[in-house]
Protein backbone atom coordinates (compact mmCIF):
# COMPACT_ATOMS: atom_id res chain seq x y z
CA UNK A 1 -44.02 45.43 -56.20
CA UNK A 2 -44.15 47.21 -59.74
CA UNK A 3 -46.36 48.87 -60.73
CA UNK A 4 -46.99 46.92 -64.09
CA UNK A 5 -47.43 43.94 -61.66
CA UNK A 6 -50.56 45.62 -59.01
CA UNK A 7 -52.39 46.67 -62.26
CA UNK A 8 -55.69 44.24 -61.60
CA UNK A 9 -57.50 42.86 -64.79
CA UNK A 10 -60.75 44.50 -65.29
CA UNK A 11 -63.90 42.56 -67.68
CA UNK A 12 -67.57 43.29 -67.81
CA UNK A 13 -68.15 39.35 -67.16
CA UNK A 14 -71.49 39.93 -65.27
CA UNK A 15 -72.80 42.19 -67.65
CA UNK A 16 -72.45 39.53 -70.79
CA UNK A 17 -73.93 36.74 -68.84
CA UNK A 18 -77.19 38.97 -67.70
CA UNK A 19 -77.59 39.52 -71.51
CA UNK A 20 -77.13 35.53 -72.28
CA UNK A 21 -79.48 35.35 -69.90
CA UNK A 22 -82.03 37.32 -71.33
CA UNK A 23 -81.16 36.47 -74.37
CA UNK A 24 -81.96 32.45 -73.51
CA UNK A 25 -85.41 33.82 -71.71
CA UNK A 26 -87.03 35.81 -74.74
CA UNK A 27 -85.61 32.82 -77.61
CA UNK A 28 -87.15 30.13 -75.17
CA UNK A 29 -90.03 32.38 -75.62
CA UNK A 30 -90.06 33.25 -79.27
CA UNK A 31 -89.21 29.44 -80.05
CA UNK A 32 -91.99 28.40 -77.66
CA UNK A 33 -94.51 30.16 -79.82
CA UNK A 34 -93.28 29.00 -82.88
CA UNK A 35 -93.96 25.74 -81.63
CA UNK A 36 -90.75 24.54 -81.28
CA UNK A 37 -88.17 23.53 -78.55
CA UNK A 38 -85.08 25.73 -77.16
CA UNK A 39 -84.11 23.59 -74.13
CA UNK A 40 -84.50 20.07 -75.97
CA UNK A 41 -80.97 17.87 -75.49
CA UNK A 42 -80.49 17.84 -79.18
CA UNK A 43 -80.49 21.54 -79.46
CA UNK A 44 -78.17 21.74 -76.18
CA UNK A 45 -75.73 19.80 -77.31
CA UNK A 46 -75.63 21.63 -80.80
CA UNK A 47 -75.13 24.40 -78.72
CA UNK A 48 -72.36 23.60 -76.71
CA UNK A 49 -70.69 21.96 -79.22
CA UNK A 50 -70.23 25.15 -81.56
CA UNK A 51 -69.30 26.90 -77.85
CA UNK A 52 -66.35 24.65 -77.65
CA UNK A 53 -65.04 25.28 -81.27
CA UNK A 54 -65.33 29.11 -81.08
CA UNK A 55 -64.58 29.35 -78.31
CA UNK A 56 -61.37 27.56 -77.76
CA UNK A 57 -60.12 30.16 -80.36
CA UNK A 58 -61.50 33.11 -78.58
CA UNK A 59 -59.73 32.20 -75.30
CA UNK A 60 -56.57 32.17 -77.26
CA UNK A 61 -57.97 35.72 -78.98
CA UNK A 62 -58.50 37.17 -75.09
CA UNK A 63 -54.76 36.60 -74.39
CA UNK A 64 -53.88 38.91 -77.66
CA UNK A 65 -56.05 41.27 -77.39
CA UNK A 66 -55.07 42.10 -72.88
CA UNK A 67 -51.85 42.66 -74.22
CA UNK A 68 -52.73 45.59 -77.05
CA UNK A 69 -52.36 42.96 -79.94
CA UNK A 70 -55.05 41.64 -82.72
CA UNK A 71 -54.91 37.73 -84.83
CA UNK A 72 -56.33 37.72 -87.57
CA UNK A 73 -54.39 34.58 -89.03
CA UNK A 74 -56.48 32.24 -87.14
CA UNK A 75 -59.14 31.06 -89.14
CA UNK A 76 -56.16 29.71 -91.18
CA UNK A 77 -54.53 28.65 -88.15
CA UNK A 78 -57.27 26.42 -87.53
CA UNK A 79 -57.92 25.15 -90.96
CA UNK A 80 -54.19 23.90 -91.59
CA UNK A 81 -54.30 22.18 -87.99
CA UNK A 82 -57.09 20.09 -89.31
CA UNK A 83 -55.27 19.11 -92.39
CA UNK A 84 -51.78 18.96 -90.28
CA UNK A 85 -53.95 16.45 -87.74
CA UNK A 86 -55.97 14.39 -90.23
CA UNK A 87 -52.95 13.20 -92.58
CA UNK A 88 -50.59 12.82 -89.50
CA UNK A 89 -53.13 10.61 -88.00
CA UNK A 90 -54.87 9.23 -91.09
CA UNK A 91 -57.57 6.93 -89.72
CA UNK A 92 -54.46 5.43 -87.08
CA UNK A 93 -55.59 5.63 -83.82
CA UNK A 94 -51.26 4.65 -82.72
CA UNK A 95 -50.82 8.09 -84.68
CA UNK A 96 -53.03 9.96 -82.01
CA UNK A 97 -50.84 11.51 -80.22
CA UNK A 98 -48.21 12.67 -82.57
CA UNK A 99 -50.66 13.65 -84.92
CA UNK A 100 -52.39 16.28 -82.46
CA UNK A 101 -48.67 17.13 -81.39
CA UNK A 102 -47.27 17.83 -84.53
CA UNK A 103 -50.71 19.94 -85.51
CA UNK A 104 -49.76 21.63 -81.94
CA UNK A 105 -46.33 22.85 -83.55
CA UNK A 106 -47.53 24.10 -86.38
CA UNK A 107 -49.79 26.27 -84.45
CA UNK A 108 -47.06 27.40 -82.37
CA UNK A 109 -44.40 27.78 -84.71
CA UNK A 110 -46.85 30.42 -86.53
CA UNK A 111 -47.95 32.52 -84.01
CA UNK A 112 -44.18 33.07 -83.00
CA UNK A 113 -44.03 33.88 -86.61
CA UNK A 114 -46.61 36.63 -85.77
CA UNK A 115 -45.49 37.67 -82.31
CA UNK A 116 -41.98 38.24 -84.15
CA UNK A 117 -43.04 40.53 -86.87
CA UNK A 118 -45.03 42.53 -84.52
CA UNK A 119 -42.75 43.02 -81.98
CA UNK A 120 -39.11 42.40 -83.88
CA UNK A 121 -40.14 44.01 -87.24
CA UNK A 122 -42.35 46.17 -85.86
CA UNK A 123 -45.26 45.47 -87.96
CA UNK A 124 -48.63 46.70 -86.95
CA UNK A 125 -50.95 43.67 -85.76
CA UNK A 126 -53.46 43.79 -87.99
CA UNK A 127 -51.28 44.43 -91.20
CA UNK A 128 -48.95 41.18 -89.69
CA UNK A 129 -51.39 38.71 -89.00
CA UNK A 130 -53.73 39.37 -91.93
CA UNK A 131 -50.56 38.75 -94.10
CA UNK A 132 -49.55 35.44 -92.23
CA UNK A 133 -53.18 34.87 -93.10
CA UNK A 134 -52.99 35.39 -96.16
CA UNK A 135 -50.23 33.30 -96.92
CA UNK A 136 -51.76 30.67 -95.37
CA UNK A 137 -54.51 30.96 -97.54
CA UNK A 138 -52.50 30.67 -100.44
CA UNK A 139 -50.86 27.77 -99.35
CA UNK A 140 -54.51 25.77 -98.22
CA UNK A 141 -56.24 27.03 -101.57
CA UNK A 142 -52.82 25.77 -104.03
CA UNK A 143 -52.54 22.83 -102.01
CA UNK A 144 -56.19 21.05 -100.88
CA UNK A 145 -58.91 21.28 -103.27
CA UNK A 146 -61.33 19.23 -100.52
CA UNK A 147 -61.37 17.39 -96.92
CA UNK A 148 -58.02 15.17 -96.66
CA UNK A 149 -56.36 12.61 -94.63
CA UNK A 150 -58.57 10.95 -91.44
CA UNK A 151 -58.61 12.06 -88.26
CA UNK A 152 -57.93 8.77 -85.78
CA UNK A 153 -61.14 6.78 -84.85
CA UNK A 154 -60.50 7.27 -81.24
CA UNK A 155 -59.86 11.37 -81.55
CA UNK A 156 -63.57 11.16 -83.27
CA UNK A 157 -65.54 9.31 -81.04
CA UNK A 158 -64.16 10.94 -78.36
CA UNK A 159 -63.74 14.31 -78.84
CA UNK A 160 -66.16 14.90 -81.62
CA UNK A 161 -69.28 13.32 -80.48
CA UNK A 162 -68.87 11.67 -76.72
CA UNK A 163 -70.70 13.30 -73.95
CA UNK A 164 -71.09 13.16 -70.59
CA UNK A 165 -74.62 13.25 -69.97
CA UNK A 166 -76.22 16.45 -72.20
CA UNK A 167 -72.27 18.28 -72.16
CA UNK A 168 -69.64 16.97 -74.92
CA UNK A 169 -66.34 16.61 -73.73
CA UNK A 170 -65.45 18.86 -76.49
CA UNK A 171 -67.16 21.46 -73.85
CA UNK A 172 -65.39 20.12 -70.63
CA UNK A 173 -61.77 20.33 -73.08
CA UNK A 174 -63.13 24.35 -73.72
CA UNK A 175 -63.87 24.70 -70.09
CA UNK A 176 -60.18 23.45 -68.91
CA UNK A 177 -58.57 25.35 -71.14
CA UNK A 178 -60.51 28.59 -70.01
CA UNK A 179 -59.81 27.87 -66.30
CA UNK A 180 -55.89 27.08 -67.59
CA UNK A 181 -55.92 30.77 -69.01
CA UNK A 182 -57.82 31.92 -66.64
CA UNK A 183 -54.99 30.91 -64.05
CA UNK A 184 -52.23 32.18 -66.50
CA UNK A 185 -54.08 35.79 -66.24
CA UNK A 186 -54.76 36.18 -62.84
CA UNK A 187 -52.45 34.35 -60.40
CA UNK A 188 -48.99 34.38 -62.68
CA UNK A 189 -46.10 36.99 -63.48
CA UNK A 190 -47.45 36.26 -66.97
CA UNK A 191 -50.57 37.22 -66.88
CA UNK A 192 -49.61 40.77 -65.12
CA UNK A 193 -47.37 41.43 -67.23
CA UNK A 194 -49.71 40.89 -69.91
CA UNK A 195 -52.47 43.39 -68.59
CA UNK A 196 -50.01 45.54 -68.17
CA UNK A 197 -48.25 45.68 -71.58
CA UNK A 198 -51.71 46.05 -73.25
CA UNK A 199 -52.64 49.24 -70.43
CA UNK A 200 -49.57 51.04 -71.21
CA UNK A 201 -46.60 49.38 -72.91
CA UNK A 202 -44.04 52.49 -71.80
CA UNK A 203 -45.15 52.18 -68.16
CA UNK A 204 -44.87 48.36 -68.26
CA UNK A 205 -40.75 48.52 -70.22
CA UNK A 206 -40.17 50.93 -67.78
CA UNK A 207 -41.01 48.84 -64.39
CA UNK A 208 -38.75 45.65 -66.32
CA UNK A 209 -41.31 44.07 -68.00
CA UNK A 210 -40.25 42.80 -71.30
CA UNK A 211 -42.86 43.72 -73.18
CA UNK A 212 -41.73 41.69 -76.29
CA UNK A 213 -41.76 38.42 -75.05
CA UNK A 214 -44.42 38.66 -73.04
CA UNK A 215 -46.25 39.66 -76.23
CA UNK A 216 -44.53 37.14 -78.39
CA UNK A 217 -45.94 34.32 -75.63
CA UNK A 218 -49.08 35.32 -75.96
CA UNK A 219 -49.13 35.72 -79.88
CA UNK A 220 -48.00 31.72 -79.82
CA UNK A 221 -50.53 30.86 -76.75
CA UNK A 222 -53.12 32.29 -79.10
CA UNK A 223 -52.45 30.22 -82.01
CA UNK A 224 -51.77 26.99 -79.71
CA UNK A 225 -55.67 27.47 -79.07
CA UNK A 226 -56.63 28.10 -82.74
CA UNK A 227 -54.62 24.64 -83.22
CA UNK A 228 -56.29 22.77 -80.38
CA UNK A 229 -59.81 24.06 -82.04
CA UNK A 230 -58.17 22.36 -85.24
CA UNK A 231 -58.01 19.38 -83.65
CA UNK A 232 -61.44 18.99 -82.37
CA UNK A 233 -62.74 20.14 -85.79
CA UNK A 234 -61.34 17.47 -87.41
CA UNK A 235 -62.27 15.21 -84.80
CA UNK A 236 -66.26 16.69 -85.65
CA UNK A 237 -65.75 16.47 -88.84
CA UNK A 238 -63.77 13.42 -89.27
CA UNK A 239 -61.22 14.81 -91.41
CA UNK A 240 -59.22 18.00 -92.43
CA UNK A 241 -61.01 20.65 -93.80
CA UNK A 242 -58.77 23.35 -95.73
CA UNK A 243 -61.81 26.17 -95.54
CA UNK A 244 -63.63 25.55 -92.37
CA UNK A 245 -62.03 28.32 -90.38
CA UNK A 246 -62.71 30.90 -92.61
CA UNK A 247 -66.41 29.08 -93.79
CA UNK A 248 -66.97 29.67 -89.78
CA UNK A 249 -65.84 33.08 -89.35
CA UNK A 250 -63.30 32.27 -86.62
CA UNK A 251 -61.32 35.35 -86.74
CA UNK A 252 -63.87 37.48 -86.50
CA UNK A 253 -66.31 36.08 -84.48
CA UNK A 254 -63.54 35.55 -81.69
CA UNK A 255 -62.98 39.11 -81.68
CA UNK A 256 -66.78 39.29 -81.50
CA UNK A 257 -66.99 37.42 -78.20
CA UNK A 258 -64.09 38.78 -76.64
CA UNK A 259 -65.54 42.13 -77.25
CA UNK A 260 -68.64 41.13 -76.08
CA UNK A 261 -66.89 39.36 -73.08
CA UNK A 262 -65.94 42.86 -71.89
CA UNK A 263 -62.98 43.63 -73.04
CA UNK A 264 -61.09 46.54 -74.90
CA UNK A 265 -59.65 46.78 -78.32
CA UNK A 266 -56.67 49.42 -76.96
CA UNK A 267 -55.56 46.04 -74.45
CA UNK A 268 -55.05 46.34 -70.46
CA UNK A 269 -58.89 45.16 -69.91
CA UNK A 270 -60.46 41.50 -70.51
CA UNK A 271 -60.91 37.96 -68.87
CA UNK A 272 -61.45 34.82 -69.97
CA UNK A 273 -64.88 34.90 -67.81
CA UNK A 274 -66.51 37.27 -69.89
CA UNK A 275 -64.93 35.95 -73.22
CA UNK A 276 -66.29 32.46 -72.52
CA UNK A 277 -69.92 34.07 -71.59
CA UNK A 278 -69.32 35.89 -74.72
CA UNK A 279 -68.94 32.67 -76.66
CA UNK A 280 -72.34 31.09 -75.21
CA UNK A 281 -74.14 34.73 -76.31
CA UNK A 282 -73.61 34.08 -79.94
CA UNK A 283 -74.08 30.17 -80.40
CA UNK A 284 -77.11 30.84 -78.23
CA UNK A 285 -77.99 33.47 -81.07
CA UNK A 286 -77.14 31.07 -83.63
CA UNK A 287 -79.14 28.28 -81.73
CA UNK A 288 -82.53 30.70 -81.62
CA UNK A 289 -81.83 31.68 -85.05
CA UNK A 290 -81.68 27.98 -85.71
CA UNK A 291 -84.92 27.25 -84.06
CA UNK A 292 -87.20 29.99 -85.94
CA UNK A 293 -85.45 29.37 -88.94
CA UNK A 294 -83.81 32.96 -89.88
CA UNK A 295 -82.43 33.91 -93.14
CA UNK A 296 -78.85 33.27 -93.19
CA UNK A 297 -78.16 37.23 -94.25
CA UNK A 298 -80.97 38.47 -91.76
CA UNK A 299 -79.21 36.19 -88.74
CA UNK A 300 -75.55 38.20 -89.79
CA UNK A 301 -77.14 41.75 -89.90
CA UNK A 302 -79.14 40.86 -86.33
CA UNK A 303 -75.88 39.69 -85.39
CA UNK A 304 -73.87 43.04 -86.21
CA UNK A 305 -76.44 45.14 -84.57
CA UNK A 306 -75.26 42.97 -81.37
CA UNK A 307 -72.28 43.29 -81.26
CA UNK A 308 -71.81 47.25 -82.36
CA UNK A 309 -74.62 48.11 -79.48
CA UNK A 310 -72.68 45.87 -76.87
CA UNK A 311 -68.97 47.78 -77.98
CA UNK A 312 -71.07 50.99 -78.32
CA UNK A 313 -72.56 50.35 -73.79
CA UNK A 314 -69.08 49.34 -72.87
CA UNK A 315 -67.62 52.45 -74.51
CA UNK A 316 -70.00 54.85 -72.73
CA UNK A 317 -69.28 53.17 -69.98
CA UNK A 318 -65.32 54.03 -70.25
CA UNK A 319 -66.08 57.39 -70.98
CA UNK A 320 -67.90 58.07 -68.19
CA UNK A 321 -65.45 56.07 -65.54
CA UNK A 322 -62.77 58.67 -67.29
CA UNK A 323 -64.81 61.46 -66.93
């Protein structure tokens, strides 16, 4: 066996789900003084539901970010597959399918777009997929001055608002699609290669992995998610909506959870375990937030503070294993 393939995947899963926990114990708390209600089915399903749009674009951000790479496109991603969806289906539930399929392709077709420049061209991650970004922001601001087309009756009752008991299926599609990458990462040639490309590329092109497609698949897996997230927006929302990515802060708070999830910025360390408990930390946040009724600009700065103190623990933490 190579080496690139015995390198395991290492995330700080436990540690993000101790801190939702806590996190759920002092809001309930907080909340419960206030006079209000954390646990209460209407704010559970609230909950779950912004889980399942954040975070099927964070599981897509995990695979990027194991292999040493960054996507920053997509927020964009996501608001063209709603618009891509919405006017493919317009309000035809016989257009289903191919409407979701051709918003699918899109997806795809630009995140090969960014696995090529960054591994063909040679274009730093960042610099590439804020620039696809950016182009698709030129496009969706030119072209869509509000919401457009109709997403198909069936997609919305479905997939927007259906649950199965206090969980919408919007949750069970995140939670499949988790487990699916979850899969890909630990029990396929893929997903070792992966780990090992983002640990150390050299090491990985030197025991045969091809580190450019593996990074190329994983650029497009990422932006298949940010589609599929597309989708079930415009399901929610019952049409396409040219700024709701960016609105929602999908690029960034992706990274957010994945970071929180456990994993590193420099690649080679991450799971879709952590990234997903990640993802319930900050709609739990929101949810409190929600609850009390926090400033909009207060909930962002308490927010940051989060997030750099959780990156700032699992840093310490590397620096000591390496000492």
């Amino acid at each position: 066996m190579s080496l690139a393939l015995s390198r395991p995947a290492r995330s700080a899963a436990p540690g993000v789900f101790v801190a939702l926990a806590l996190t759920l114990a002092v809001g309930w708390l907080l909340v419960t003084i206030d006079g209000g209600q954390l646990f209460s089915q209407s704010t559970t399903v609230s909950l779950l539901h912004v889980a399942a749009g954040l975070g099927l674009v964070a599981v897509g951000q995990t695979m990027v970010i194991i292999g040493g790479s960054l996507d920053l496109s997509v927020a964009y991603v996501l608001s063209l597959s709603t618009l891509v969806a919405a006017e493919a289906m317009n309000g035809r539930d016989g257009a289903l399918l191919p409407g979701a399929g051709l918003a699918l392709a899109v997806s795809a077709a630009i995140g090969l777009l960014n696995g090529v420049l960054v591994t063909k061209v040679r274009i730093n991650a960042f610099i590439a997929t804020v620039g696809v970004g950016l182009l698709l922001k030129g496009y969706l601001e030119n072209g869509y001055d509000g919401p457009a087309g109709k997403a198909a009756p069936a997609l919305v009752r479905t997939l927007g608002y259906q649950r199965i008991g206090p969980v919408p299926v919007s949750f069970l599609l995140l939670l499949a699609v988790a487990a699916a990458a979850w899969f890909a990462l630990t029990r396929t040639r893929f997903g070792h290669h992966l780990i090992a490309v983002g640990g150390d590329p050299e090491v990985a092109r030197l025991s045969g992995v091809r580190n450019d497609r593996i990074l190329v698949t994983a650029h497009v897996l990422c932006s298949l998610c940010a589609g599929l997230a597309g989708i079930y927006l415009a399901a929610r929302l019952g049409a396409g909506a040219p700024r709701v990515g960016t609105e929602g802060l999908y690029d960034l708070e992706s990274i957010a959870a994945v970071v929180l999830g456990g994993a590193a910025l420099a690649g080679g360390r991450g799971g879709v375990a952590g990234t997903v408990g990640g993802v319930l930390l900050l709609a739990s946040i929101d949810a409190i937030f929600n609850q009390l009724e926090v400033d909009a600009f207060v909930k962002q700065v308490i927010r940051g503070v989060i997030i750099i103190a959780a990156v700032a623990v699992y840093a310490r933490r590397a620096l000591r294993k390496a000492a």
